[in-house]
Protein backbone atom coordinates (compact mmCIF):
# COMPACT_ATOMS: atom_id res chain seq x y z
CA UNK A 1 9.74 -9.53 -11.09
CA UNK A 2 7.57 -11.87 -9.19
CA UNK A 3 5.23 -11.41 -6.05
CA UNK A 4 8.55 -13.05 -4.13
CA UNK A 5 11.14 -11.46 -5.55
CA UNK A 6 9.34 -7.91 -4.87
CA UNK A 7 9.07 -9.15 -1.35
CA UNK A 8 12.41 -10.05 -0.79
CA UNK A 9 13.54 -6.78 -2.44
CA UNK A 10 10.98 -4.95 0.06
CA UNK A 11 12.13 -6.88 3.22
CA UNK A 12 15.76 -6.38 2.77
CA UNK A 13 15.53 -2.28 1.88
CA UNK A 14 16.97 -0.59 5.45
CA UNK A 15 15.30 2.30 4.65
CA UNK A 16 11.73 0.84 5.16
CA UNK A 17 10.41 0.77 8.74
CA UNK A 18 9.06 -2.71 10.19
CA UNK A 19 4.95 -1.42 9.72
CA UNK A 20 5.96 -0.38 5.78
CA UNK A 21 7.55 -3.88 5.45
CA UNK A 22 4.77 -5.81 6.91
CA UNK A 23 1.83 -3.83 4.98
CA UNK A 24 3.42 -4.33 1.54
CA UNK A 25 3.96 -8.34 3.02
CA UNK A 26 -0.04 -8.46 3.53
CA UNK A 27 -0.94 -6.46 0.21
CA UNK A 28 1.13 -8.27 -2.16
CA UNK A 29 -0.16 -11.62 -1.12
CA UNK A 30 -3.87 -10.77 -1.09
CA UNK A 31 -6.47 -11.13 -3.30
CA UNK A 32 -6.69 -8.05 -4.44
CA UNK A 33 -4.21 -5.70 -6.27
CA UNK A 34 -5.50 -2.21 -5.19
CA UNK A 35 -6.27 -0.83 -1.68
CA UNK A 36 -7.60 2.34 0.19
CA UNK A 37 -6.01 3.09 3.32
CA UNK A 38 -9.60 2.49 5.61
CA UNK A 39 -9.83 -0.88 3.87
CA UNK A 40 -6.27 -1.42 4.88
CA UNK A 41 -6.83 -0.30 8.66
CA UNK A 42 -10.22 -2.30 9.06
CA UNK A 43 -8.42 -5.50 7.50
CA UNK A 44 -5.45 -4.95 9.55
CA UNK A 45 -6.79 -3.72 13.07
CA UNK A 46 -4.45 -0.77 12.56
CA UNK A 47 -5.34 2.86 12.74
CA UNK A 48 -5.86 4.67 9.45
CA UNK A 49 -3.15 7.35 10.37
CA UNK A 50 -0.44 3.96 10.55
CA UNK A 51 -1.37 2.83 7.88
CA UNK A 52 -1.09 5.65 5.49
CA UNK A 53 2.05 6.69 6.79
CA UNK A 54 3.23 3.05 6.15
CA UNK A 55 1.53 3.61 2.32
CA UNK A 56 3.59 7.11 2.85
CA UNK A 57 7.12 5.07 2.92
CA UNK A 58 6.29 2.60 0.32
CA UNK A 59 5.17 5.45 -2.60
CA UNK A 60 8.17 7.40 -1.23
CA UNK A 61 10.70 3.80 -1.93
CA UNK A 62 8.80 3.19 -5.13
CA UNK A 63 6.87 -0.24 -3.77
CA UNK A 64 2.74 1.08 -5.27
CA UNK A 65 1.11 3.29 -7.08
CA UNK A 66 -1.26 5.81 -6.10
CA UNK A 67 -4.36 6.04 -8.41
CA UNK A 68 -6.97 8.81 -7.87
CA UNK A 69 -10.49 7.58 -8.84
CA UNK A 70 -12.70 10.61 -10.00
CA UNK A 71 -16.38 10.16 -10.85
CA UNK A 72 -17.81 11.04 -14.75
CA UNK A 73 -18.00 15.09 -13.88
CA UNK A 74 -14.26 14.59 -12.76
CA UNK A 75 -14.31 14.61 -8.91
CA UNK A 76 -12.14 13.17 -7.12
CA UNK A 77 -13.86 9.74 -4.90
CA UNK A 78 -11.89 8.22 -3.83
CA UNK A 79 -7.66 7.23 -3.97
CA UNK A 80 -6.50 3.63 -4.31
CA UNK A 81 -3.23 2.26 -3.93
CA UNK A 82 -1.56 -0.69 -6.25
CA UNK A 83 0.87 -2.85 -4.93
């Protein structure tokens, strides 16, 4: 499925509030596939706790992928999302 195609699929689900709709508009497009959720607030002059309940919704419907990013002893750094 294309970048349009998952958009269109994304707009049109009723279950998906306006903020989850318009994040996954902005990260599909971007230049970038993967995310963290204070890139995602400074880029969008929206507060990290909007933004990762909007990431919340998407996981939930099934729209990205959460990816934990753990250092070479194993720790977790950092979590990144993949639209």
């Amino acid at each position: 499925m294309n970048k349009h195609d998952k958009l269109t699929c994304c707009l049109n689900n009723k279950n998906l509030s306006l903020k989850a709709k318009g994040l996954y508009a902005f990260c599909i497009f971007a230049d970038t596939e993967s995310f963290t959720v204070q890139k995602l607030a400074n880029d969008t002059n929206t507060g990290e706790t909007a933004v990762a309940s909007a990431i919340k919704e998407l996981e939930n419907a099934g729209y990205l992928e959460r990816v934990r990013v753990r250092d070479d002893t194993g720790k977790l750094r950092n979590i990144v999302y993949k639209f």
